[in-house]
Every structure is written in C-alpha cells, then in structure tokens.
C-alpha atoms as a PDB file:
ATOM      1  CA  UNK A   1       0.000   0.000   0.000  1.00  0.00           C
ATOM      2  CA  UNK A   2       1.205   3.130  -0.732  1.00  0.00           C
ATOM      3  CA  UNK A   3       0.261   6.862   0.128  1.00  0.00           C
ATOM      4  CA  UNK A   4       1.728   9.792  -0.630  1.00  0.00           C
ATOM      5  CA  UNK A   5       2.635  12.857   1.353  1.00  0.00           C
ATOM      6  CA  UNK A   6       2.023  11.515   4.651  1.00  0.00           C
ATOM      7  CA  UNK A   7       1.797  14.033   7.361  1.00  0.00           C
ATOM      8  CA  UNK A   8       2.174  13.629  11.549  1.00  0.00           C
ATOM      9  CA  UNK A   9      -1.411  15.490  12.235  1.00  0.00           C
ATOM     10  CA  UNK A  10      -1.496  15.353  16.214  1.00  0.00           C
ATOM     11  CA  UNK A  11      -0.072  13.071  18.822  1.00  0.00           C
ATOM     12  CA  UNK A  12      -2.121  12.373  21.285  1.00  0.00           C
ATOM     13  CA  UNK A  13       0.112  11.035  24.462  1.00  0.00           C
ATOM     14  CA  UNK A  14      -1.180   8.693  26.786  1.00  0.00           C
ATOM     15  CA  UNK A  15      -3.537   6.678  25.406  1.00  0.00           C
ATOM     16  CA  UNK A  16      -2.398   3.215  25.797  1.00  0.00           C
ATOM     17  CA  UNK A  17      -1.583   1.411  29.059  1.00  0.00           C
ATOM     18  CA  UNK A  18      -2.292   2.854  32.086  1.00  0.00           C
ATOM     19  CA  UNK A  19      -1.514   6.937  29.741  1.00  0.00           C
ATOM     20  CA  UNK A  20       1.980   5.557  29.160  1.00  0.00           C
ATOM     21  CA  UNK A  21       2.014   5.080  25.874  1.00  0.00           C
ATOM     22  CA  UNK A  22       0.923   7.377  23.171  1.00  0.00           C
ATOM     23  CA  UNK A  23      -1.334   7.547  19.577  1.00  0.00           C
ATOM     24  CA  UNK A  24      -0.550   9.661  16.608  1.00  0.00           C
ATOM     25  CA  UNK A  25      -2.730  10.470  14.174  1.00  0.00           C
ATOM     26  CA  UNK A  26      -1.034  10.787  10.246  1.00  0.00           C
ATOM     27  CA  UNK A  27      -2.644  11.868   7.344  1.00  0.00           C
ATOM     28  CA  UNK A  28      -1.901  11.303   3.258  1.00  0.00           C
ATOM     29  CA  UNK A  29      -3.489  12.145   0.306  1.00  0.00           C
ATOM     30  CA  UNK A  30      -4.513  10.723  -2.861  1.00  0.00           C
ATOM     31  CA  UNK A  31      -3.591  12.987  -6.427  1.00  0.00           C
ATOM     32  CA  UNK A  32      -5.779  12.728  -9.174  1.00  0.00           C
ATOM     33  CA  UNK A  33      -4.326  12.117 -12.701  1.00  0.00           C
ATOM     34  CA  UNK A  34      -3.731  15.951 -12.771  1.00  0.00           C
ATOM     35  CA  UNK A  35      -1.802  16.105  -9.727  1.00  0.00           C
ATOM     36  CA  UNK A  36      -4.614  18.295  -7.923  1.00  0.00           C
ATOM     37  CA  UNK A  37      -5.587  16.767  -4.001  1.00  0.00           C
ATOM     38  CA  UNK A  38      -8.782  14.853  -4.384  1.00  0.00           C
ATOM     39  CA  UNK A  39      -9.240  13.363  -0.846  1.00  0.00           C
ATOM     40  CA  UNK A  40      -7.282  12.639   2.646  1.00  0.00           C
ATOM     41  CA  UNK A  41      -6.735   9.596   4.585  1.00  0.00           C
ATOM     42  CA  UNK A  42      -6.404   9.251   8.055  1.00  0.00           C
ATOM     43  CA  UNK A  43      -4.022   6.272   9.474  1.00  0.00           C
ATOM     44  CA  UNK A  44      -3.249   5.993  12.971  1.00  0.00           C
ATOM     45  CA  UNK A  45       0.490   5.001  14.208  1.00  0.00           C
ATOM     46  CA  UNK A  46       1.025   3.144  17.138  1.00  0.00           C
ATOM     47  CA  UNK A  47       4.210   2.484  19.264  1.00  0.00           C
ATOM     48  CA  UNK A  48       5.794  -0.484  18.291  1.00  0.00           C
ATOM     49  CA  UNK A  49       6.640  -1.850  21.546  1.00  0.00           C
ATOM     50  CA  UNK A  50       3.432  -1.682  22.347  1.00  0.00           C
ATOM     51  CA  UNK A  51       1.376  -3.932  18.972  1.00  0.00           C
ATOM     52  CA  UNK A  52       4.402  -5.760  18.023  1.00  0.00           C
ATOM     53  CA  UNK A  53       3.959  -8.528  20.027  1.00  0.00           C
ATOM     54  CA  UNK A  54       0.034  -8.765  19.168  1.00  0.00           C
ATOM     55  CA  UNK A  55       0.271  -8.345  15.774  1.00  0.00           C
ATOM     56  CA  UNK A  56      -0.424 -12.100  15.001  1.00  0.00           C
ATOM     57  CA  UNK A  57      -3.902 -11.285  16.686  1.00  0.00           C
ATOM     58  CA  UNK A  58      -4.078  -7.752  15.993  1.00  0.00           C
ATOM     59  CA  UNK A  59      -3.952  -8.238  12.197  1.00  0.00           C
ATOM     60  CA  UNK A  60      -6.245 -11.141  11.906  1.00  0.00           C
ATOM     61  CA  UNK A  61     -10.001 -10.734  11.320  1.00  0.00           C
ATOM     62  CA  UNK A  62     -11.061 -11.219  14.537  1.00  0.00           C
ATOM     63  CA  UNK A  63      -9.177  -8.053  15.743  1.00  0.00           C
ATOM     64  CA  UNK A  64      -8.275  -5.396  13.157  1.00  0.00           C
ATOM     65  CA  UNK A  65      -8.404  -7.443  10.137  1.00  0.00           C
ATOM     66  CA  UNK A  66      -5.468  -5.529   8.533  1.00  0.00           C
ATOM     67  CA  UNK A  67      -1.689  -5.906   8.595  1.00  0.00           C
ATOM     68  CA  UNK A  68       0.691  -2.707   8.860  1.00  0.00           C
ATOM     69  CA  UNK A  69       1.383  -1.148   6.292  1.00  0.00           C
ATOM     70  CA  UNK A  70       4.471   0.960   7.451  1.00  0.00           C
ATOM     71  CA  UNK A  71       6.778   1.542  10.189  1.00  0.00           C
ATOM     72  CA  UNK A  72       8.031   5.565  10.530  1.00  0.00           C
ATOM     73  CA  UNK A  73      10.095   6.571  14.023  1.00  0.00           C
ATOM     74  CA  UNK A  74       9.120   3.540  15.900  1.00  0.00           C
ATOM     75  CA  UNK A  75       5.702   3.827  14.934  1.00  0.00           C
ATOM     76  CA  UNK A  76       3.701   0.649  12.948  1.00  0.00           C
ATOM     77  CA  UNK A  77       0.972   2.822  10.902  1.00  0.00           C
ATOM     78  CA  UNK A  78      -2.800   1.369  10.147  1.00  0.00           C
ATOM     79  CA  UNK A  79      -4.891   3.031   7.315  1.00  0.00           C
ATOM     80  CA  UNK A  80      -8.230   3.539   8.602  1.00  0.00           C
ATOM     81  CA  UNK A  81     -11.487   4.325   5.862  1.00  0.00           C
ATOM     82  CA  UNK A  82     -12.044   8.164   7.066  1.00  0.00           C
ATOM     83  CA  UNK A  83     -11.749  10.236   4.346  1.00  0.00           C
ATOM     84  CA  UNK A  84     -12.070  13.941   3.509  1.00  0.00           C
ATOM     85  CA  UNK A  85     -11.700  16.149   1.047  1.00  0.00           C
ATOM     86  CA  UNK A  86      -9.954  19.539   2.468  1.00  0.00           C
ATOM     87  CA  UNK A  87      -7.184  19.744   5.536  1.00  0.00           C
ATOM     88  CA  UNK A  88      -9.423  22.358   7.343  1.00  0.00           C
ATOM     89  CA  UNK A  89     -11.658  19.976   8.418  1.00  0.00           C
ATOM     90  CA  UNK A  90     -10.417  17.450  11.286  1.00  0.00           C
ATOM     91  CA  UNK A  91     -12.768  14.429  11.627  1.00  0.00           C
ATOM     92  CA  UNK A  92     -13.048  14.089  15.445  1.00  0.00           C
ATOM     93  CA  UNK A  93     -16.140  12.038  15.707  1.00  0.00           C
ATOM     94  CA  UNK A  94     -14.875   9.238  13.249  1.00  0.00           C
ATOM     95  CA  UNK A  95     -11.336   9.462  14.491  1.00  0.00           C
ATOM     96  CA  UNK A  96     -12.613   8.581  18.262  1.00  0.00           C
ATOM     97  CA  UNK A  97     -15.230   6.278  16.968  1.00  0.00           C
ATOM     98  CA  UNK A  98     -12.228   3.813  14.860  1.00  0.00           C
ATOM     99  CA  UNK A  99      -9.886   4.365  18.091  1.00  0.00           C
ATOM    100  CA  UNK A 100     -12.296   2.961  20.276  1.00  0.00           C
ATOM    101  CA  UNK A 101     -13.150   0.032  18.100  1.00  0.00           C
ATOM    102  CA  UNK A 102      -9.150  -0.364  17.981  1.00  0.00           C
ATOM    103  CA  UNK A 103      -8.774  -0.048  21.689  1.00  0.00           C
ATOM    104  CA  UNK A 104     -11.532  -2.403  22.210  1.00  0.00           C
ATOM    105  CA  UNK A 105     -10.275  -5.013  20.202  1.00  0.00           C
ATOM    106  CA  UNK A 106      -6.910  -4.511  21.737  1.00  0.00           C
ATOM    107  CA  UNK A 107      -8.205  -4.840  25.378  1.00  0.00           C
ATOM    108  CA  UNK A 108      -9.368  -7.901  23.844  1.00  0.00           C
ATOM    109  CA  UNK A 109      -6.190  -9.065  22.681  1.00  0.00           C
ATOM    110  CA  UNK A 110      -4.468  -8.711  26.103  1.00  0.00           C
ATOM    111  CA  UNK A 111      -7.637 -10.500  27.770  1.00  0.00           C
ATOM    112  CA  UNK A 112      -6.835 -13.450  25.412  1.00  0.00           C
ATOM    113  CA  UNK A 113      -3.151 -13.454  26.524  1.00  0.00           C
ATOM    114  CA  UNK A 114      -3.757 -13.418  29.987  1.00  0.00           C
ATOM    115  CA  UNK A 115      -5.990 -16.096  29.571  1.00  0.00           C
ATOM    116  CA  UNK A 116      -3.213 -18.229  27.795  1.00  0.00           C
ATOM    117  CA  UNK A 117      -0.628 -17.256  30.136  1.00  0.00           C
ATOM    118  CA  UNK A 118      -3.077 -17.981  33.320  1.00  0.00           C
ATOM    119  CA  UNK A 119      -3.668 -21.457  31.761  1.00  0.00           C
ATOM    120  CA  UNK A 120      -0.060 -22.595  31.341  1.00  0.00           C
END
C-alpha cells in the first residue's frame, strides 16, 4: 500500500496502558491524474513496543483485520477508511469512533493473553 505525502497530524500522548504510551494520528493524500488533491486519509500510528507482540492477533479478522502497512520513528501505521476532502476539516467524531473500536479489540487481545498465560 502506498500513500503519498504523509503528514504527523497530532499526537495524542497517553492513550495506551495505564496513559503511558501514546497515539498519533497521520494523514496522506490521494492525487488525481492531474496532480490536484482529491481526498485525505487518516491512518493511525502506534508504538511499536506496544502492537508488536500482538500483531499475530491484531492483524487477523477477529481483531483489526489488517496488517501494517508501514513503520516511521518507531511507529507501525494502520490506514483507517475516514476520508475527507480539504485539511481544514479534522474528523473528530470518526477518528474517536475507529480508536475505540481499535482499543476495544486490543483490550481484547491482552484478555486473550492473559488467559493463555493464566492457563499454562
């Protein structure tokens, strides 16, 4: 997968276990054949200390469903689907809605790991 242009939007620190750990939000954008901006992406970067060693469940359907696609300053980046169409407008709403889904499904990642770990 590859996007163009990607920007660090904001970092948001402590989000992850126990605030020690934090989330940054990126952005790229997709060109049309004329080289004008036609839409934004929004991917979300996580600390790699933190979903490396859940990816196996992280990046299976269960859980996110996706692989990585990139790693940038110790970061592993996830697209997500929120789109828009200018930079002025910073989609809040959909951006907490996909990070709780994410969080979720991590929270039920470590749940299934303590579970294993509690049954050895």
């Amino acid at each position: 997968m590859l996007f163009d242009n990607l920007e660090l939007v904001k970092e948001y620190p402590g989000q992850f276990l126990k605030q020690t750990k934090p989330l940054r939000i990126y952005r790229s954008h997709d060109a049309s054949k004329k080289g004008k901006t036609t839409s934004y992406r929004y991917h979300f970067g996580y600390p790699k200390e933190l979903v490396e060693p859940f990816c196996p469940l992280l990046e299976a359907t269960l859980y996110w469903g996706e692989p990585h696609w990139t790693e940038i300053d110790g970061f592993w980046l996830w697209w997500t689907s929120i789109t828009v169409k200018a930079t002025d407008y910073y989609p809040l709403e959909a951006i907490n809605k996909e990070n709780g889904f994410r969080r979720h499904a991590f929270s039920q990642c470590l749940d299934f790991y303590r579970r294993r770990v509690s049954d050895a």
